[in-house]
PDB file of N, CA and C in Angstrom:
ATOM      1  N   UNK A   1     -53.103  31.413  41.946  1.00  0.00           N
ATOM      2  CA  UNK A   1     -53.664  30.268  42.621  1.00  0.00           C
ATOM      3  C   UNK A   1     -52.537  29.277  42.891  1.00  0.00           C
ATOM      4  N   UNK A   2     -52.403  28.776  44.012  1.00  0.00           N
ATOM      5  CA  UNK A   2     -51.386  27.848  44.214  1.00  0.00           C
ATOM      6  C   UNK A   2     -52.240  26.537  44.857  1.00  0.00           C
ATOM      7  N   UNK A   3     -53.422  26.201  45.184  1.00  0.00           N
ATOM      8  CA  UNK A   3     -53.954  25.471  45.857  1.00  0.00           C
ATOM      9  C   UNK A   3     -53.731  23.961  45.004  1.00  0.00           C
ATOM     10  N   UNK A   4     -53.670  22.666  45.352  1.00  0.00           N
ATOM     11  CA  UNK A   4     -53.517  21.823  44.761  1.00  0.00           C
ATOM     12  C   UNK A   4     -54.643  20.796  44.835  1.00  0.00           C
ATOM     13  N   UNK A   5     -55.496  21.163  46.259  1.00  0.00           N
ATOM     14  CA  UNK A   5     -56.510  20.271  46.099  1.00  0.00           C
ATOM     15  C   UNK A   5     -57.907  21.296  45.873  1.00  0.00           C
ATOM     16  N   UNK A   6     -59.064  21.246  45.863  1.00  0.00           N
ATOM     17  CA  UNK A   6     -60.229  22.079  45.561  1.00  0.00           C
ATOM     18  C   UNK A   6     -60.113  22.468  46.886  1.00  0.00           C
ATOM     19  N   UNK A   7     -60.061  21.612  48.133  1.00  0.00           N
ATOM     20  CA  UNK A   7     -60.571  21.730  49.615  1.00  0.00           C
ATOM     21  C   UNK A   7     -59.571  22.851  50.130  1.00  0.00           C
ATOM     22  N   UNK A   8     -58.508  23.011  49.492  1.00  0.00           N
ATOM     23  CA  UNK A   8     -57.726  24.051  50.217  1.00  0.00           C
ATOM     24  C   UNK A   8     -57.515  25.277  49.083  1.00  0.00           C
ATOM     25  N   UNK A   9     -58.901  25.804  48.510  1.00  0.00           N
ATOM     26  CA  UNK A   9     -59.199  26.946  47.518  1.00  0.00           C
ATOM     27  C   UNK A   9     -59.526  27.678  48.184  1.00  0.00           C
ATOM     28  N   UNK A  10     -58.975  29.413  48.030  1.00  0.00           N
ATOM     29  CA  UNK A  10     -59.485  29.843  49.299  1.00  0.00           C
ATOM     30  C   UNK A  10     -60.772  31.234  48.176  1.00  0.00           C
ATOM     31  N   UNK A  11     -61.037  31.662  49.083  1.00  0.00           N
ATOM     32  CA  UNK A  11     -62.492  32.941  48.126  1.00  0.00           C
ATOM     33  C   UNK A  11     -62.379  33.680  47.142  1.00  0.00           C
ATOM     34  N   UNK A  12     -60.699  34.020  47.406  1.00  0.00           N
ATOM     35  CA  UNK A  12     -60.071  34.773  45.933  1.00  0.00           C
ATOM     36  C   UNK A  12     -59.663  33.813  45.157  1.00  0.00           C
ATOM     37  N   UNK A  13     -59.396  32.582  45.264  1.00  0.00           N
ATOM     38  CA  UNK A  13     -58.974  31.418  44.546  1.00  0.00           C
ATOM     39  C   UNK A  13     -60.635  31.467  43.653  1.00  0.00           C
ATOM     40  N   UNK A  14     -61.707  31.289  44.267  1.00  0.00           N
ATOM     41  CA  UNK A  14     -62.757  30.987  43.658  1.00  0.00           C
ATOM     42  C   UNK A  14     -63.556  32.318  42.821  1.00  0.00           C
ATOM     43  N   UNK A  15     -62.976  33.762  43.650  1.00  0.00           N
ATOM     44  CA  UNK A  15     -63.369  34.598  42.732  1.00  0.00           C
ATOM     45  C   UNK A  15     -62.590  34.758  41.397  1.00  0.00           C
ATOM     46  N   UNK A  16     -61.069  34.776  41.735  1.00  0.00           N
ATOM     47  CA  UNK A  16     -60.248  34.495  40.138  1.00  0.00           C
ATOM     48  C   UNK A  16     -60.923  33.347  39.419  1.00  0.00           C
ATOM     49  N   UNK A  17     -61.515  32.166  39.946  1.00  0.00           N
ATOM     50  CA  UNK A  17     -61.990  31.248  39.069  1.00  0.00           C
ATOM     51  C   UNK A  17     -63.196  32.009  38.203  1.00  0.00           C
ATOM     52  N   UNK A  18     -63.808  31.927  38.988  1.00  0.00           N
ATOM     53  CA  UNK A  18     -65.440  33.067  38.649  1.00  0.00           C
ATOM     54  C   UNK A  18     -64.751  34.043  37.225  1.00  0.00           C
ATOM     55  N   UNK A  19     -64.151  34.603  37.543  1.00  0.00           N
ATOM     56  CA  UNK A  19     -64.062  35.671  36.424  1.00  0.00           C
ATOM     57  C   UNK A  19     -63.181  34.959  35.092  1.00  0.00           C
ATOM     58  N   UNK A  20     -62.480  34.584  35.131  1.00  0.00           N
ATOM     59  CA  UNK A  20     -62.155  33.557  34.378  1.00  0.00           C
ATOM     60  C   UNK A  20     -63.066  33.049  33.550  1.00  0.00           C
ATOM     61  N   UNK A  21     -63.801  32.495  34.411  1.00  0.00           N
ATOM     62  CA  UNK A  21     -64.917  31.322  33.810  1.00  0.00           C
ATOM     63  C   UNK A  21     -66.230  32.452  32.946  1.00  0.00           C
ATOM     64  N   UNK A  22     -66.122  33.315  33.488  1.00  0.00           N
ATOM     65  CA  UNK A  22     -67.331  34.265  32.851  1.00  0.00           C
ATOM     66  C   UNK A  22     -66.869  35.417  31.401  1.00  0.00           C
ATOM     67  N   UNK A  23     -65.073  34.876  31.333  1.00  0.00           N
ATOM     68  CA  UNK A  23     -64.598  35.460  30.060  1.00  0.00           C
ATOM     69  C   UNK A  23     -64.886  34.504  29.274  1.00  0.00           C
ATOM     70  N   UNK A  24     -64.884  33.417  29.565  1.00  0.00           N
ATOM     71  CA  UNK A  24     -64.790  31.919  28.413  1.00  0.00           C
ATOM     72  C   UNK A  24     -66.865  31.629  28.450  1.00  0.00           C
ATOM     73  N   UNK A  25     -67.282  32.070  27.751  1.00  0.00           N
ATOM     74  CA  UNK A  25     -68.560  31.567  28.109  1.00  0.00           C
ATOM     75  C   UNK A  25     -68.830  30.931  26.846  1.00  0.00           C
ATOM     76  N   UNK A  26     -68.198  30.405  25.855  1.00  0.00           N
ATOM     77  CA  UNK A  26     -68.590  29.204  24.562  1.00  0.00           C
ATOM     78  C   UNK A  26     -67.700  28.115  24.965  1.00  0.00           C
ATOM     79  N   UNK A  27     -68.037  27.311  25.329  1.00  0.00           N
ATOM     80  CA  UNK A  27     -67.219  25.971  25.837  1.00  0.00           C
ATOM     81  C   UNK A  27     -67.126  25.310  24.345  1.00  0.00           C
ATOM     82  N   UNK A  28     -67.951  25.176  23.890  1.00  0.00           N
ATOM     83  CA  UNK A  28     -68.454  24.374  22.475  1.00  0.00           C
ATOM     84  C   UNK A  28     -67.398  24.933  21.230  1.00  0.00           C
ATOM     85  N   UNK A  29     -67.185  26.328  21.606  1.00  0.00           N
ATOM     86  CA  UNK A  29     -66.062  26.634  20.939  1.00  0.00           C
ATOM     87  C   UNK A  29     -64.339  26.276  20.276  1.00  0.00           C
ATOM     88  N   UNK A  30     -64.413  26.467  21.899  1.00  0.00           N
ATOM     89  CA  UNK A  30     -62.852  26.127  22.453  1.00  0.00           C
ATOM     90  C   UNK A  30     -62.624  24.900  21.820  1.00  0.00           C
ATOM     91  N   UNK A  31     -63.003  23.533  21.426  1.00  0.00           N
ATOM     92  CA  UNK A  31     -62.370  22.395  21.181  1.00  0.00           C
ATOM     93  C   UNK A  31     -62.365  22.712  19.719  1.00  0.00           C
ATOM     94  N   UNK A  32     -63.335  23.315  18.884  1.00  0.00           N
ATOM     95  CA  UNK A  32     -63.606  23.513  17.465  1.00  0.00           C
ATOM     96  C   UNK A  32     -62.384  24.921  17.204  1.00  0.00           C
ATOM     97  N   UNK A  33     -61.703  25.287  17.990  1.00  0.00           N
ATOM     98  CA  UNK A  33     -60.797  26.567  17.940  1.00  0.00           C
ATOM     99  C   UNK A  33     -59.312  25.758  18.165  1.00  0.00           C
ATOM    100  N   UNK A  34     -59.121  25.093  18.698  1.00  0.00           N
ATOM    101  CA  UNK A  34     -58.205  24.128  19.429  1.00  0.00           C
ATOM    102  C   UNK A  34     -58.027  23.680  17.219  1.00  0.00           C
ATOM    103  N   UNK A  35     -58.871  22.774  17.030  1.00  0.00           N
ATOM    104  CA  UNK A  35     -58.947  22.080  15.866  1.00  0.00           C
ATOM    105  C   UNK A  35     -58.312  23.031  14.835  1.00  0.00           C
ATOM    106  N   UNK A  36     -58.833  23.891  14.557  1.00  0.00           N
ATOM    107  CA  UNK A  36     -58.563  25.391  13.702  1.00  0.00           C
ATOM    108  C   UNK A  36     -57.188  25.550  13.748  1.00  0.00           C
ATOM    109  N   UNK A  37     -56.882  25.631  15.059  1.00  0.00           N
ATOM    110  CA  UNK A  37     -55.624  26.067  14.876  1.00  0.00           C
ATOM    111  C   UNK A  37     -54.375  24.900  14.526  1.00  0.00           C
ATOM    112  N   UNK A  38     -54.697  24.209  14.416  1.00  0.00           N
ATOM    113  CA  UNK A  38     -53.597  22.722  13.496  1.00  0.00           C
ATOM    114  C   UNK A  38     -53.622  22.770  12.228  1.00  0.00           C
ATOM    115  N   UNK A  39     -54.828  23.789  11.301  1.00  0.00           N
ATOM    116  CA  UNK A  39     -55.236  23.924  10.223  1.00  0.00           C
ATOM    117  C   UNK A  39     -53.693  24.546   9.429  1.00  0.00           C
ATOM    118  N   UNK A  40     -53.217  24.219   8.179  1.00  0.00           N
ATOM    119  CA  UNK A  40     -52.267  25.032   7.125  1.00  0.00           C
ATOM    120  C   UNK A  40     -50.910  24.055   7.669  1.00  0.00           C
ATOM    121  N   UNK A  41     -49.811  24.258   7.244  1.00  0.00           N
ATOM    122  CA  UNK A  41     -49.117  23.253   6.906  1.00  0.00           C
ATOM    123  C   UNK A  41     -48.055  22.772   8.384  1.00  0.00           C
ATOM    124  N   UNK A  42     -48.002  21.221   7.874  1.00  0.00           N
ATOM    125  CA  UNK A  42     -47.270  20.316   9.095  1.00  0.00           C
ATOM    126  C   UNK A  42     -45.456  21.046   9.299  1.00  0.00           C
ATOM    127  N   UNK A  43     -45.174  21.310  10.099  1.00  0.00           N
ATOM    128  CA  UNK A  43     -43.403  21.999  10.247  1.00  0.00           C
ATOM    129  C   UNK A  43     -42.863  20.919  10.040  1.00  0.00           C
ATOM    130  N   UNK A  44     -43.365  19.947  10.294  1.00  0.00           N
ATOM    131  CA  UNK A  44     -42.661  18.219  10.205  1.00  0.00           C
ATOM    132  C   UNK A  44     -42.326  18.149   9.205  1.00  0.00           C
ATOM    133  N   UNK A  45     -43.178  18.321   7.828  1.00  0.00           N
ATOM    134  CA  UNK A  45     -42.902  18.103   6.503  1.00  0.00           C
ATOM    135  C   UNK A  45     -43.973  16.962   6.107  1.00  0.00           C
ATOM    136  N   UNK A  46     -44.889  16.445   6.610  1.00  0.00           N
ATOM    137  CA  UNK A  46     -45.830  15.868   6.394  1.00  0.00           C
ATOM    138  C   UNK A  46     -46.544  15.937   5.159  1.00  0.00           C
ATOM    139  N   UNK A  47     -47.125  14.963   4.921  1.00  0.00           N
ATOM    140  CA  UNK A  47     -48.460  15.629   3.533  1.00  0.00           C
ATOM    141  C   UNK A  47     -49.536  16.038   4.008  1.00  0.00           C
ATOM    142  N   UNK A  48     -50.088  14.889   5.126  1.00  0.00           N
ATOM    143  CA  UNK A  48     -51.062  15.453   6.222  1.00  0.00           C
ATOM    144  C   UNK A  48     -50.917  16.156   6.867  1.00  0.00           C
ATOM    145  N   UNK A  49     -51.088  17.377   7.584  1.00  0.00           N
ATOM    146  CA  UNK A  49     -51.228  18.462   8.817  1.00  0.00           C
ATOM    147  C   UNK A  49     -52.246  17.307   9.571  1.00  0.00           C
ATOM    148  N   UNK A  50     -51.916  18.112  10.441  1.00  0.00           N
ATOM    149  CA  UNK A  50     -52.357  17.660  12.035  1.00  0.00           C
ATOM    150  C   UNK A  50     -54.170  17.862  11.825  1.00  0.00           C
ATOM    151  N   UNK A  51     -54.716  19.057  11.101  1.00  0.00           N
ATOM    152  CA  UNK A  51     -55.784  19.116  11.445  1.00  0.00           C
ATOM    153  C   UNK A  51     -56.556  18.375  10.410  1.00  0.00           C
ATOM    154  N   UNK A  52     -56.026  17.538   9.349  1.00  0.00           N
ATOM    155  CA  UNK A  52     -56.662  17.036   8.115  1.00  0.00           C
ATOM    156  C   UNK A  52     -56.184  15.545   9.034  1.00  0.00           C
ATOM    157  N   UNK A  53     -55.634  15.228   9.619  1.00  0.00           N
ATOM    158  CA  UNK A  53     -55.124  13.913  10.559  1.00  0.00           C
ATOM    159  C   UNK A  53     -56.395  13.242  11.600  1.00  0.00           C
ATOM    160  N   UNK A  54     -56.627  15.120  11.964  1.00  0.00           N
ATOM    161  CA  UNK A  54     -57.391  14.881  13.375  1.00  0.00           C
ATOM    162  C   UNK A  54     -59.066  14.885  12.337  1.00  0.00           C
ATOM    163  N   UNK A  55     -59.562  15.226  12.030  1.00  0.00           N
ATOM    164  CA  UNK A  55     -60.623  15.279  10.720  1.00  0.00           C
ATOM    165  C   UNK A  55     -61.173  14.197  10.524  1.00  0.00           C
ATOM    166  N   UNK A  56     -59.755  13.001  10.046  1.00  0.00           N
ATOM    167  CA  UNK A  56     -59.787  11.835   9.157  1.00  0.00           C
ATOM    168  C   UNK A  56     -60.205  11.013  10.416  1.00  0.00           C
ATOM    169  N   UNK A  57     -59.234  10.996  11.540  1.00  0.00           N
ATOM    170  CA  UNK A  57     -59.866  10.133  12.728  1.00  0.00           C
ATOM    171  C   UNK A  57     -60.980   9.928  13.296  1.00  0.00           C
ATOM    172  N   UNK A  58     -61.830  11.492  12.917  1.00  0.00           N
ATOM    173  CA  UNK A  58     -63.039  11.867  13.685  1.00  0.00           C
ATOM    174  C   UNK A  58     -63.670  10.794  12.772  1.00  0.00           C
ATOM    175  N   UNK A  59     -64.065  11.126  11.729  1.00  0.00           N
ATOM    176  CA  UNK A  59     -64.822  10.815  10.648  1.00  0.00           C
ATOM    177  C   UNK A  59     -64.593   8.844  10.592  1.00  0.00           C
ATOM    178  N   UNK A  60     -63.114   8.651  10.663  1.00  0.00           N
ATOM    179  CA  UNK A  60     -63.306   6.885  10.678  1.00  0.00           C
ATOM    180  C   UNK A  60     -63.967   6.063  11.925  1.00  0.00           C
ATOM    181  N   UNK A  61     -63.392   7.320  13.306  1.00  0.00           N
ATOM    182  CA  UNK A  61     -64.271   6.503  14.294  1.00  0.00           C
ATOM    183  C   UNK A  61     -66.027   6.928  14.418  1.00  0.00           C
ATOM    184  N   UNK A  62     -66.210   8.119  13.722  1.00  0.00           N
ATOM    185  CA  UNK A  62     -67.632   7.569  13.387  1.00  0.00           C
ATOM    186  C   UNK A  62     -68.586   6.548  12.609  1.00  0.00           C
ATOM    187  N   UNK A  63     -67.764   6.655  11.429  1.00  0.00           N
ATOM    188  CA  UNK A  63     -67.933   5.675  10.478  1.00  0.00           C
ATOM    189  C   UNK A  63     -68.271   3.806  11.279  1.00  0.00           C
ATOM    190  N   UNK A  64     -67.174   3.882  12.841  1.00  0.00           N
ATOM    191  CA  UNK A  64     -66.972   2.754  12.814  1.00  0.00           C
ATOM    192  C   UNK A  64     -67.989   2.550  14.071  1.00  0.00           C
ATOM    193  N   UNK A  65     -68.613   3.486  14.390  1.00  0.00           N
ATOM    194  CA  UNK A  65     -69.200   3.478  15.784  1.00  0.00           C
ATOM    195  C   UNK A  65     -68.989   3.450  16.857  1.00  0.00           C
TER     196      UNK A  65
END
């Protein structure tokens, strides 16, 4: 696909989309898989990892409304 705007997508642009889109069919997944994978230890050297970081944020901005 090289198209840059939607308006100049051409049928195989939209059938590669199509099939694409019909391998990925858990959307709800993908962000909870995304999360997963930050899980086990920071390369930084951190105490926190990224996914005990991203966790803590969720949880304070619920907390805060």
């Amino acid at each position: 696909m090289t198209f840059t705007n939607l308006r100049d997508a051409t049928r195989e642009d939209w059938d590669r989309i199509d099939a694409l889109d019909e391998a990925r069919t858990d959307y709800a997944a993908a962000p909870l898989a995304l999360l997963e994978s930050l899980n086990g230890g920071d390369p930084a050297g951190y105490t926190l990892n990224p996914y005990d970081h991203s966790r803590q944020a969720a949880t304070r901005a619920l907390r805060a409304g």
